[in-house]
PDB file of N, CA and C in Angstrom:
ATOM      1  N   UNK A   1      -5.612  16.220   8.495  1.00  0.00           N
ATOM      2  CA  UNK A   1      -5.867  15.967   9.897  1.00  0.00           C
ATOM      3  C   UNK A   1      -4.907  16.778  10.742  1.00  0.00           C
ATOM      4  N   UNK A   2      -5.005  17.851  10.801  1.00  0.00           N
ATOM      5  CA  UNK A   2      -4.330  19.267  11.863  1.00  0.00           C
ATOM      6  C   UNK A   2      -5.167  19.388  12.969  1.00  0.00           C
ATOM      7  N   UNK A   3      -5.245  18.561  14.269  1.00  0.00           N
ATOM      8  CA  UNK A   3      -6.044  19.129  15.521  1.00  0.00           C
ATOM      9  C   UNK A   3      -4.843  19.826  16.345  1.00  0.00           C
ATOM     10  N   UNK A   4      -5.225  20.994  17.023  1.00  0.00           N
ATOM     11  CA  UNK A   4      -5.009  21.120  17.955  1.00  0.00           C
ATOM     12  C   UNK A   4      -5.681  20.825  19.254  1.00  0.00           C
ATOM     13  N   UNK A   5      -4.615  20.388  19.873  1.00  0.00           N
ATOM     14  CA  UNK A   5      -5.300  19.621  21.124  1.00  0.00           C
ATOM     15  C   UNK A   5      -4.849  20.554  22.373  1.00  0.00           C
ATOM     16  N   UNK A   6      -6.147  20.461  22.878  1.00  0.00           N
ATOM     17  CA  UNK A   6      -5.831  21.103  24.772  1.00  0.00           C
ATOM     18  C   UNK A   6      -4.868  22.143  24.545  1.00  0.00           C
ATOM     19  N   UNK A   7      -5.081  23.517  23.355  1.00  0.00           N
ATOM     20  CA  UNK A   7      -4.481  24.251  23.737  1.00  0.00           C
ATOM     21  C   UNK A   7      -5.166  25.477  24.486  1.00  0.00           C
ATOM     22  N   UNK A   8      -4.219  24.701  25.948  1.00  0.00           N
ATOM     23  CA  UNK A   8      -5.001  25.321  27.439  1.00  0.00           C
ATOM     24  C   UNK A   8      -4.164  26.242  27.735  1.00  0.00           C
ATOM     25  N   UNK A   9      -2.775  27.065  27.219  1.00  0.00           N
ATOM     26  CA  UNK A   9      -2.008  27.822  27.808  1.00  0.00           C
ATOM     27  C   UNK A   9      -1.487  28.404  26.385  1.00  0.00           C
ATOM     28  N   UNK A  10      -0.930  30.099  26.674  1.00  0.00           N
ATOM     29  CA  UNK A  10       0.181  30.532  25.672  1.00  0.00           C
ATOM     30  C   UNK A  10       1.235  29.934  24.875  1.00  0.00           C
ATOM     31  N   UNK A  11       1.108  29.360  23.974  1.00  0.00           N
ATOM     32  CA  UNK A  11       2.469  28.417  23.306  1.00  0.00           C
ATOM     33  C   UNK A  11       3.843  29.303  23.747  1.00  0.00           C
ATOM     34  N   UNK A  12       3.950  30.240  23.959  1.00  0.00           N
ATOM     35  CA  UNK A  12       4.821  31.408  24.211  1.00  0.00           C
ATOM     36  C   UNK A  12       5.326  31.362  25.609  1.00  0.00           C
ATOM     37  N   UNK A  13       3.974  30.580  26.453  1.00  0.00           N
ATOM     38  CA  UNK A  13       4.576  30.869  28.157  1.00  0.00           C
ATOM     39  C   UNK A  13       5.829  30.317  28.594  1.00  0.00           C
ATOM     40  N   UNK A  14       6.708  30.368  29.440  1.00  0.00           N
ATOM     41  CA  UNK A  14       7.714  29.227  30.026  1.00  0.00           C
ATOM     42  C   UNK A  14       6.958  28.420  31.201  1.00  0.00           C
ATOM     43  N   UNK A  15       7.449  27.016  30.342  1.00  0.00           N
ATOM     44  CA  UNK A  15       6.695  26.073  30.912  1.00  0.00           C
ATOM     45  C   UNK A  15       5.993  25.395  29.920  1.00  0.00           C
ATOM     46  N   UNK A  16       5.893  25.579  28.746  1.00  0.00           N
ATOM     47  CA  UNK A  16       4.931  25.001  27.709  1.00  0.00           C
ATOM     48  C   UNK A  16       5.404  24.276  27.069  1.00  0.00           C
ATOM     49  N   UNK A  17       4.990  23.030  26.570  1.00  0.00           N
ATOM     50  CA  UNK A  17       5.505  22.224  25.643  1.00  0.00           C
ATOM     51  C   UNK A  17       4.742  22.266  24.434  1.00  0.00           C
ATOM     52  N   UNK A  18       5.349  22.703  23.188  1.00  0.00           N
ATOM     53  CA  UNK A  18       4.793  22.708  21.631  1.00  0.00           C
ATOM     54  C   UNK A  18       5.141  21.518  21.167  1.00  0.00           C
ATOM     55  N   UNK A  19       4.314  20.322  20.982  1.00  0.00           N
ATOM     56  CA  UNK A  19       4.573  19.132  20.313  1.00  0.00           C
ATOM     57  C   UNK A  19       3.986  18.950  19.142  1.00  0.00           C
ATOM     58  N   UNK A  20       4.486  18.077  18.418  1.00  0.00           N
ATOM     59  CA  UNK A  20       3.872  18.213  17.036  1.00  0.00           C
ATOM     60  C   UNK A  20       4.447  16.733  16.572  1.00  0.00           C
ATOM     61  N   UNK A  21       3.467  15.827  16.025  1.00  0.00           N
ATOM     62  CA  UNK A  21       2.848  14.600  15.840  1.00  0.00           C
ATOM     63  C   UNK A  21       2.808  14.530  14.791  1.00  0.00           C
ATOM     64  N   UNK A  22       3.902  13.944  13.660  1.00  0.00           N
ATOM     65  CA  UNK A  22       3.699  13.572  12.325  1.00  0.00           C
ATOM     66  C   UNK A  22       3.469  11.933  12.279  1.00  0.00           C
ATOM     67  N   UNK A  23       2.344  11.652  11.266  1.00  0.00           N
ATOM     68  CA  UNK A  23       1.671  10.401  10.800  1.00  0.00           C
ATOM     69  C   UNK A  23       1.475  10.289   9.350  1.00  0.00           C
ATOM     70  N   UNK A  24       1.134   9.329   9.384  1.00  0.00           N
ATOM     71  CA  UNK A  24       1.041   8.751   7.699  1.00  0.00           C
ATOM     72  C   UNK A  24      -0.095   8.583   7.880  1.00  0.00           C
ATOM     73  N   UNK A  25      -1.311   8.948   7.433  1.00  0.00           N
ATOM     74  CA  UNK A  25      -2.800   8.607   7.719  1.00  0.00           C
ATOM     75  C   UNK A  25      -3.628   7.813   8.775  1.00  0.00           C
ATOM     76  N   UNK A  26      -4.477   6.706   8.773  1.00  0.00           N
ATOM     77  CA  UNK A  26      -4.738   6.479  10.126  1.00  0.00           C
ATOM     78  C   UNK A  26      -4.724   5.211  10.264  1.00  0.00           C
ATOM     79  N   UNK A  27      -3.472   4.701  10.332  1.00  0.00           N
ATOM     80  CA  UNK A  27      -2.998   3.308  10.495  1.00  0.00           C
ATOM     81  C   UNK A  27      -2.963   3.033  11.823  1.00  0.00           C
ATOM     82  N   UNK A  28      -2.462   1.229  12.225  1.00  0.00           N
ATOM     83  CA  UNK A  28      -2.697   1.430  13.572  1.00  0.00           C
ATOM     84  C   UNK A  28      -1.265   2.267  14.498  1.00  0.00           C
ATOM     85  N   UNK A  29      -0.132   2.206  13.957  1.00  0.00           N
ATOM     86  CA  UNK A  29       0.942   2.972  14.107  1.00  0.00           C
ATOM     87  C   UNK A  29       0.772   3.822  14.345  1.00  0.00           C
ATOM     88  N   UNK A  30       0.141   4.842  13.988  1.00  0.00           N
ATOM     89  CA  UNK A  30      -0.407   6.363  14.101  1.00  0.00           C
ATOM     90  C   UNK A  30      -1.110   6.577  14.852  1.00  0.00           C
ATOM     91  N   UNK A  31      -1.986   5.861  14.837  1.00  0.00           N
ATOM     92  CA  UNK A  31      -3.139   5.722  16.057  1.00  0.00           C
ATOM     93  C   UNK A  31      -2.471   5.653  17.390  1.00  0.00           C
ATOM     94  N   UNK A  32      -1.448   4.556  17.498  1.00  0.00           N
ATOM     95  CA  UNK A  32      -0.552   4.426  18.578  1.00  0.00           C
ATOM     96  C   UNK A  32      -0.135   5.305  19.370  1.00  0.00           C
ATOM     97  N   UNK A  33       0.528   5.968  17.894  1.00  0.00           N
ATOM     98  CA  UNK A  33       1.001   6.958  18.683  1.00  0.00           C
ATOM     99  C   UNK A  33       0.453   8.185  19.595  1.00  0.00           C
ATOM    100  N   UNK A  34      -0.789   8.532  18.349  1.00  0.00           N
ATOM    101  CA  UNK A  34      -1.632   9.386  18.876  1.00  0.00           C
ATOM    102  C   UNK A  34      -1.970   9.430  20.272  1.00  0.00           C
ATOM    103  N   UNK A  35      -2.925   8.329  20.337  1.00  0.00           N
ATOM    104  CA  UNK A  35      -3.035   7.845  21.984  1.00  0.00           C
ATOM    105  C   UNK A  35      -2.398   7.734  22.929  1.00  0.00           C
ATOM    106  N   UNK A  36      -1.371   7.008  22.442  1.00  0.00           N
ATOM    107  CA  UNK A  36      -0.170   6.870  23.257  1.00  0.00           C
ATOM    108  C   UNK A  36       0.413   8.501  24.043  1.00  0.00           C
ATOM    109  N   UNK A  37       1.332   9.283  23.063  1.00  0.00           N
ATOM    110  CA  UNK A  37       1.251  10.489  23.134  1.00  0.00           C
ATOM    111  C   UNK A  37      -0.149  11.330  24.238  1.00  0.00           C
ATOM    112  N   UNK A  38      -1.036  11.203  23.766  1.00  0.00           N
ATOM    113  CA  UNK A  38      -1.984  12.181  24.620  1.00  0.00           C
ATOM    114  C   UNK A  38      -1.892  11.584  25.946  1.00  0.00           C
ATOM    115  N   UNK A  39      -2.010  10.465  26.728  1.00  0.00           N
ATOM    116  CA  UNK A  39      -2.105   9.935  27.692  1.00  0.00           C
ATOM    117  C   UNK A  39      -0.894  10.521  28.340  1.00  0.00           C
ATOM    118  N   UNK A  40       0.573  10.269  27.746  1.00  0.00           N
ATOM    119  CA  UNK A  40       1.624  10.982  28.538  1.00  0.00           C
ATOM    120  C   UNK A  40       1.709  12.261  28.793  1.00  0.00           C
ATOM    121  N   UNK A  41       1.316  13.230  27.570  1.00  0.00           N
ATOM    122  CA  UNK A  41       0.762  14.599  28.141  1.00  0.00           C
ATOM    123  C   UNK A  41      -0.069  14.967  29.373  1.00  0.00           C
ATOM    124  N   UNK A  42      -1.236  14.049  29.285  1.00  0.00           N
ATOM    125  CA  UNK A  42      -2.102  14.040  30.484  1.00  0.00           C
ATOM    126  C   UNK A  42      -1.354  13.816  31.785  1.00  0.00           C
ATOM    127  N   UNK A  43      -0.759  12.734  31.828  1.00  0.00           N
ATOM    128  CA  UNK A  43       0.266  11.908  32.901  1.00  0.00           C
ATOM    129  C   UNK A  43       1.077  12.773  33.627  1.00  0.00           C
ATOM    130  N   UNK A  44       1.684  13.417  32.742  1.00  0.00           N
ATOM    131  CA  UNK A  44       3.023  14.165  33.016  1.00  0.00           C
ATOM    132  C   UNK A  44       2.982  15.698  32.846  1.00  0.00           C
ATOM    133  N   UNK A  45       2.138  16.338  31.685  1.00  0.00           N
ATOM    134  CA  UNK A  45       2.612  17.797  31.382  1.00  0.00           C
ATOM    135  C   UNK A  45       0.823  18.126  31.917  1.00  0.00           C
ATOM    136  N   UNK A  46      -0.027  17.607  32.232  1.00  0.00           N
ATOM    137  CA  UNK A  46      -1.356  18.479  32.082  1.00  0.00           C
ATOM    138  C   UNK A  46      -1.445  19.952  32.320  1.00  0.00           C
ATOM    139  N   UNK A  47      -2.167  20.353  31.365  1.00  0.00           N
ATOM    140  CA  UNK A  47      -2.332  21.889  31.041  1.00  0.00           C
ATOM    141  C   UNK A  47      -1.261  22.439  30.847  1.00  0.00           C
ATOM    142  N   UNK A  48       0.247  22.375  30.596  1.00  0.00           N
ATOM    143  CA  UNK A  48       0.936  22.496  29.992  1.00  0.00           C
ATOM    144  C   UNK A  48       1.442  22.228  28.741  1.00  0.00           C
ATOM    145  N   UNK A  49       1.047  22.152  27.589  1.00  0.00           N
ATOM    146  CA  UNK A  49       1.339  21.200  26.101  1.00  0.00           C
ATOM    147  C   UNK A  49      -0.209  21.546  25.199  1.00  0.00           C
ATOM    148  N   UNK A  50       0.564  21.680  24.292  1.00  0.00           N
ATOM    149  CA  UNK A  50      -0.072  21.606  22.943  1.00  0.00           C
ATOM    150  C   UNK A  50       0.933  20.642  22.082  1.00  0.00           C
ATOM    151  N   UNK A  51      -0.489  19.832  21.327  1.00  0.00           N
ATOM    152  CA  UNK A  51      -0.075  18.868  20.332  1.00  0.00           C
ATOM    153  C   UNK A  51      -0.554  19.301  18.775  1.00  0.00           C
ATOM    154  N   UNK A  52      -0.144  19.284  18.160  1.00  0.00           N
ATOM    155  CA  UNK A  52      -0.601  19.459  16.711  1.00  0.00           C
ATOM    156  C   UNK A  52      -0.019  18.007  16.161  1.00  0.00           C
ATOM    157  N   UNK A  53      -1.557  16.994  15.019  1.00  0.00           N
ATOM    158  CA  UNK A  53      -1.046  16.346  14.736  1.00  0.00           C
ATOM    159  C   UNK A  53      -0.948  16.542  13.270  1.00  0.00           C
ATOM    160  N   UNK A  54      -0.174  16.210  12.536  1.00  0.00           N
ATOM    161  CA  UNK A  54      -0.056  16.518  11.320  1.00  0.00           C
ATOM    162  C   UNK A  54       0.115  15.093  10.089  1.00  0.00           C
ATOM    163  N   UNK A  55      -0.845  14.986   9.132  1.00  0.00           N
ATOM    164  CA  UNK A  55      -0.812  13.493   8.676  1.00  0.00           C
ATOM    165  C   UNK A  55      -0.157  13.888   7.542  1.00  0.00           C
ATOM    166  N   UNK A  56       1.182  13.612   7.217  1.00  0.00           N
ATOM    167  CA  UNK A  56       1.546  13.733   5.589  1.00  0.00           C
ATOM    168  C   UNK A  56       1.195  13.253   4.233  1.00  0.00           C
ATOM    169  N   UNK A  57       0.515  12.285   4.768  1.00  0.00           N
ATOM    170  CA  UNK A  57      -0.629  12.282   3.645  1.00  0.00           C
ATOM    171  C   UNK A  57      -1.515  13.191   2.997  1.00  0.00           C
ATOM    172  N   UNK A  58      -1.793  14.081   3.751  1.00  0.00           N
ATOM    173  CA  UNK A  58      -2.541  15.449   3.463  1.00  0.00           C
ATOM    174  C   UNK A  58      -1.651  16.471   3.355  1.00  0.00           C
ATOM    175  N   UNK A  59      -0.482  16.434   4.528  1.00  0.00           N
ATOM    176  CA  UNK A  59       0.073  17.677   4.160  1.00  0.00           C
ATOM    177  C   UNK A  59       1.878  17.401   4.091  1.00  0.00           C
ATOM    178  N   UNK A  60       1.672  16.727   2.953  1.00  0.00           N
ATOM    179  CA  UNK A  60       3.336  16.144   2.584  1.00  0.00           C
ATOM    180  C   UNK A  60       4.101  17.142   2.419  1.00  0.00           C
ATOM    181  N   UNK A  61       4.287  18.525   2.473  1.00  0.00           N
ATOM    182  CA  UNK A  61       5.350  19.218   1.985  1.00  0.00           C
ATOM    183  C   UNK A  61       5.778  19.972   3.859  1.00  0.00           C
ATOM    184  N   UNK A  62       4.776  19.461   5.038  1.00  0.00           N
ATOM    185  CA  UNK A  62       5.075  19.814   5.914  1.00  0.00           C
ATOM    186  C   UNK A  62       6.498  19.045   7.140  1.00  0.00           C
ATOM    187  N   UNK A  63       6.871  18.082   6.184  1.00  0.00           N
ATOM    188  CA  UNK A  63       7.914  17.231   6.798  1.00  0.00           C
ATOM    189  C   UNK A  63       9.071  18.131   6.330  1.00  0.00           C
ATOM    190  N   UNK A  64       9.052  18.906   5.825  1.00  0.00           N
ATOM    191  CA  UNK A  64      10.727  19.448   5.310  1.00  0.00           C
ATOM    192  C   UNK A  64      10.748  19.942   6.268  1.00  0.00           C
ATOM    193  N   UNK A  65       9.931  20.783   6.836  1.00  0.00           N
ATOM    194  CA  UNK A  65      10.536  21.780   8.088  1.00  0.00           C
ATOM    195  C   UNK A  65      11.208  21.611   9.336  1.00  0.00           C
ATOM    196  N   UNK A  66      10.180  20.235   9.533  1.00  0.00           N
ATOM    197  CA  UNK A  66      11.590  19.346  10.795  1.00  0.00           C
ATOM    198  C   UNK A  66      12.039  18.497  10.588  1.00  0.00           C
ATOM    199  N   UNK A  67      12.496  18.388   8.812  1.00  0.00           N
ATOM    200  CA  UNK A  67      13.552  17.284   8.579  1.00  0.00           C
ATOM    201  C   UNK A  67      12.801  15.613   9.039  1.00  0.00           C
ATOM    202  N   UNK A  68      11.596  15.642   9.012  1.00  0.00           N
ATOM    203  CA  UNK A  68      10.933  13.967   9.218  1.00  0.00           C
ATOM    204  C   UNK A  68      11.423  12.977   7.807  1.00  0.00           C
ATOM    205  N   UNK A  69      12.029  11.877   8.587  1.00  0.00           N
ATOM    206  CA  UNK A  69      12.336  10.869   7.532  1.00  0.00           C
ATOM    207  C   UNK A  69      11.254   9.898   7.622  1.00  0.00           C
ATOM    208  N   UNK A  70      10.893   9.755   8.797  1.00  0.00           N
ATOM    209  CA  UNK A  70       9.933   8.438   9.329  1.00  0.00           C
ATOM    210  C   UNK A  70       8.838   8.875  10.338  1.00  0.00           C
ATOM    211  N   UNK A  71       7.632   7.770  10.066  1.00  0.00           N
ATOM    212  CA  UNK A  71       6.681   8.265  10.725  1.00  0.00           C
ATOM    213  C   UNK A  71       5.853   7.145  11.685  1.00  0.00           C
ATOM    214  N   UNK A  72       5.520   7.352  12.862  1.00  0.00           N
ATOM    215  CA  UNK A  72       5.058   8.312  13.128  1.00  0.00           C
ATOM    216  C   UNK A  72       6.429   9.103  14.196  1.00  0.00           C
ATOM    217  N   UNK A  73       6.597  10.487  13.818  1.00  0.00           N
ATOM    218  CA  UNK A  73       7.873  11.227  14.586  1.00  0.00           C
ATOM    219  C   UNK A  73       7.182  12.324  15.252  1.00  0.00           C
ATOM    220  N   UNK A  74       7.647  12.233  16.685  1.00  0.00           N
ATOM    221  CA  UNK A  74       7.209  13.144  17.685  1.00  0.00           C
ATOM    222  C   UNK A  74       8.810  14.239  17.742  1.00  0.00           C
ATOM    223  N   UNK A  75       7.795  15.905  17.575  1.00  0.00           N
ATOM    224  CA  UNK A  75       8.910  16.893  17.805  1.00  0.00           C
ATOM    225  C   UNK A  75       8.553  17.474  18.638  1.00  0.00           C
ATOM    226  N   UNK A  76       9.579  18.175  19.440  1.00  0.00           N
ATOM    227  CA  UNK A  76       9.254  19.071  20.599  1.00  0.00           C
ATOM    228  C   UNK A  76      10.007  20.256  20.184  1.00  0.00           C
ATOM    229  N   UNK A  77       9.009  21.009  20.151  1.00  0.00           N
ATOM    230  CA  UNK A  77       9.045  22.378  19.098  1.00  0.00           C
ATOM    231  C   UNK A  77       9.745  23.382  20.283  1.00  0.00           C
ATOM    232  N   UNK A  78       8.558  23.415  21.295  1.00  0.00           N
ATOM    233  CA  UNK A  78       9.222  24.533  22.558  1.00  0.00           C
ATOM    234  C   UNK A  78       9.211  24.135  23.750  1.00  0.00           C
ATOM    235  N   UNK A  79       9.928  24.209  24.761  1.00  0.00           N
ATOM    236  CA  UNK A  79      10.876  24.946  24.711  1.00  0.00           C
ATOM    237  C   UNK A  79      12.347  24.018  24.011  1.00  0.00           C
ATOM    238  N   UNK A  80      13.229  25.159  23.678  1.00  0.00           N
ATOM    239  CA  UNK A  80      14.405  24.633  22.671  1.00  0.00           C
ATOM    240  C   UNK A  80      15.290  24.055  23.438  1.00  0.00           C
ATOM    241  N   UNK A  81      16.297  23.039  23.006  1.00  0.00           N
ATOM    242  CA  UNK A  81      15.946  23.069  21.681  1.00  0.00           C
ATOM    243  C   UNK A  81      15.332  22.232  20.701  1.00  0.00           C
ATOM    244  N   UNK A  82      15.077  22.082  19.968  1.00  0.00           N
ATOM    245  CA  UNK A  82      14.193  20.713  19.831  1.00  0.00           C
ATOM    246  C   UNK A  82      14.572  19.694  19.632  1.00  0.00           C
ATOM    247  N   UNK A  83      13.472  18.562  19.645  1.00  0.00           N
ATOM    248  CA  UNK A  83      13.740  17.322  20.219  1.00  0.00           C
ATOM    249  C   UNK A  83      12.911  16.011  19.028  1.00  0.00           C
ATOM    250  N   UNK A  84      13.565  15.339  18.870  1.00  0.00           N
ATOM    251  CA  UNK A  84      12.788  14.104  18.344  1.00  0.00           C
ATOM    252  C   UNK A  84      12.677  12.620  18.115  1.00  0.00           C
ATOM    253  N   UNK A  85      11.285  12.049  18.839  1.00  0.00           N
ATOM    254  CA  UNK A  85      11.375  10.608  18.675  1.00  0.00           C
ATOM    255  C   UNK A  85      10.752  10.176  17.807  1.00  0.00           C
ATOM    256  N   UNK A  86      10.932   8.759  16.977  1.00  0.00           N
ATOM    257  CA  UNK A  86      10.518   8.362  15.878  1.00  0.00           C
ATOM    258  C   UNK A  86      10.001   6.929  16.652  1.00  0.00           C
ATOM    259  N   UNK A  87       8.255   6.382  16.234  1.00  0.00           N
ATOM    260  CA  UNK A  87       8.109   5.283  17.004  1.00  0.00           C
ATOM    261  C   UNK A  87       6.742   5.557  17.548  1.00  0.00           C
ATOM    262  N   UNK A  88       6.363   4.711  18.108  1.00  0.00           N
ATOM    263  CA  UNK A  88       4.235   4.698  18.385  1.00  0.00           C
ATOM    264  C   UNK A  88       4.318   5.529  19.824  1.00  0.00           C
ATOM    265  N   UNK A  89       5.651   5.647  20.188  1.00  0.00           N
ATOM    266  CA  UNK A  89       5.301   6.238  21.960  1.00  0.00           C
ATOM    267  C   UNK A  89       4.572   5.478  22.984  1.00  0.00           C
ATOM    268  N   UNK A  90       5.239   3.946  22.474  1.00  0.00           N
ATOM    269  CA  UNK A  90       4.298   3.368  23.701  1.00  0.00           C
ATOM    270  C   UNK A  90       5.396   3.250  24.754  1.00  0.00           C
ATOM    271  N   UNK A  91       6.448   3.269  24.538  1.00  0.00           N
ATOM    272  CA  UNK A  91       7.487   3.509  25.923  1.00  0.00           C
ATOM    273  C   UNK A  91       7.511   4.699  26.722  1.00  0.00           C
ATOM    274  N   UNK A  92       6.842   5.328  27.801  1.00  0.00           N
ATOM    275  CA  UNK A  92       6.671   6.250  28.290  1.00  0.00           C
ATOM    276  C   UNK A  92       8.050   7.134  28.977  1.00  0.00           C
ATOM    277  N   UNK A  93       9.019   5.767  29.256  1.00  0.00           N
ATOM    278  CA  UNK A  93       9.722   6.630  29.759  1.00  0.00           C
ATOM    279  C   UNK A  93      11.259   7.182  28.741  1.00  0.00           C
ATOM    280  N   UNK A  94      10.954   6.119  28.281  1.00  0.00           N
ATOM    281  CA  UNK A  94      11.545   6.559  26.446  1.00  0.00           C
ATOM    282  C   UNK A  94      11.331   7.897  26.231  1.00  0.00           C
ATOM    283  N   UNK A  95      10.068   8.067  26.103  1.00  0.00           N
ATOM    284  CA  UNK A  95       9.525   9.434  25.435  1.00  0.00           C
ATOM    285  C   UNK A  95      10.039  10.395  26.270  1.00  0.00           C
ATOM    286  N   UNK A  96       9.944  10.416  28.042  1.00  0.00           N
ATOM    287  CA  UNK A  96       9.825  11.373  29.014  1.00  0.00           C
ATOM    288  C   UNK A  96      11.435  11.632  28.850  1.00  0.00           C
ATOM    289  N   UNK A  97      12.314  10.333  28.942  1.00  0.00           N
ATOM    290  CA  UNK A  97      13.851  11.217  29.106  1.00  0.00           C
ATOM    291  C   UNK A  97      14.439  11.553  27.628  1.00  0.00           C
ATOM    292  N   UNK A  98      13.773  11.062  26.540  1.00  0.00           N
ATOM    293  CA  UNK A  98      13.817  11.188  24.758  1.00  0.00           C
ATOM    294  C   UNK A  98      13.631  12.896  24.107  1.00  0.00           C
ATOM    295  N   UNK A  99      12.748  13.423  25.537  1.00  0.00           N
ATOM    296  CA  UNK A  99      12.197  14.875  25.544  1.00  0.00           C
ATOM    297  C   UNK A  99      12.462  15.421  26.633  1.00  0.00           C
ATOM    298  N   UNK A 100      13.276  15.178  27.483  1.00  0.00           N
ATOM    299  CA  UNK A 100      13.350  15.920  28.533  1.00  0.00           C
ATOM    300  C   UNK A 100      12.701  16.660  29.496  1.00  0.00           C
ATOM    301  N   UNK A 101      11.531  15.951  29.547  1.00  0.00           N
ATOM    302  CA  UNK A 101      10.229  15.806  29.827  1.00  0.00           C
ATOM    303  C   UNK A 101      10.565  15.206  32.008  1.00  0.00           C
ATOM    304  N   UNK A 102      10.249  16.456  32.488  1.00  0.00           N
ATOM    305  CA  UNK A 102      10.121  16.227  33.954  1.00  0.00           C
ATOM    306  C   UNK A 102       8.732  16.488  34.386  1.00  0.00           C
ATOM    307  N   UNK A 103       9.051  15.266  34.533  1.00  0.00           N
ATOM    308  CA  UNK A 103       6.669  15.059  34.727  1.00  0.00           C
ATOM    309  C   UNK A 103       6.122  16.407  35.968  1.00  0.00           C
ATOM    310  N   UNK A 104       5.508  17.032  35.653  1.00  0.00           N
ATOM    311  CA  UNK A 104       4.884  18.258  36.268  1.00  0.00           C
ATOM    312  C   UNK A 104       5.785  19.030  36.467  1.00  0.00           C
ATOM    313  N   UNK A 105       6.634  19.697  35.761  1.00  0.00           N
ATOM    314  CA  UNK A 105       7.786  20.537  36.003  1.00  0.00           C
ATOM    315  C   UNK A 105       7.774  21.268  34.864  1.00  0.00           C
ATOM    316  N   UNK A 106       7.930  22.737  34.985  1.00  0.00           N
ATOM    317  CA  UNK A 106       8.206  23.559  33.884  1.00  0.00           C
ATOM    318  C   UNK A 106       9.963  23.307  33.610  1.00  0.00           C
ATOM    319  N   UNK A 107      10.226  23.125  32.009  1.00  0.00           N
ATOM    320  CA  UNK A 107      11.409  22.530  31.684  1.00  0.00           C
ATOM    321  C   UNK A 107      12.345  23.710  31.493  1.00  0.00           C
ATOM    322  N   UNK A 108      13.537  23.035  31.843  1.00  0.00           N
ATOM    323  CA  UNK A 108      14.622  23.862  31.654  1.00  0.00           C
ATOM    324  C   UNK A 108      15.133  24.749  30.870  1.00  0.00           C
ATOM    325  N   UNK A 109      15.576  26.481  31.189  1.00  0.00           N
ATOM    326  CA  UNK A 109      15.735  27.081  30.189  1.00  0.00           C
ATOM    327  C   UNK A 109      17.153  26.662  29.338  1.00  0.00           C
TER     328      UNK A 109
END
């Protein structure tokens, strides 16, 4: 389960957020998060952000790369440096100051 979602802009541009959504298959935790997650993108970054979600169930050897112990863990790939919360993302503003996340604002170099 690899979607990319709403990728509406250059992952490369400044201003973009590369997020990436590790889960354990499709529990309700995951689900949580999922949803959870897209709604704050919408909320806060629209047309700015790409999400990739990634289920380690399918692709277990993809947690080494950002060091995931626990799931479901939200990374913020770009801009650097990166960032990560572990948890369903139903606290919004958790997530927003967790990522440094300034709702409609291209983020700091």
């Amino acid at each position: 389960m690899s979607d990319d979602v709403n990728a509406v802009l250059d992952p490369a541009k400044p201003g973009h957020y590369n997020l990436r959504l590790y889960v354990a298959g499709q529990t309700p935790k995951s689900l949580a998060a999922i949803s959870n997650l897209k709604s704050i993108c919408e909320q806060h970054l629209a047309g700015m952000y790409t999400i990739e979600v990634i289920d380690l169930l399918v692709k277990p050897q993809l947690a080494v790369g950002d060091q995931i112990l626990a799931v479901p863990t939200l990374v913020r790939r770009l801009p650097p440096p990166i960032k990560r919360i572990i948890g369903n993302l139903s606290d919004t503003e958790r997530v927003l100051v967790g990522l440094d996340i300034q709702s409609g604002e291209p983020p700091a170099s």
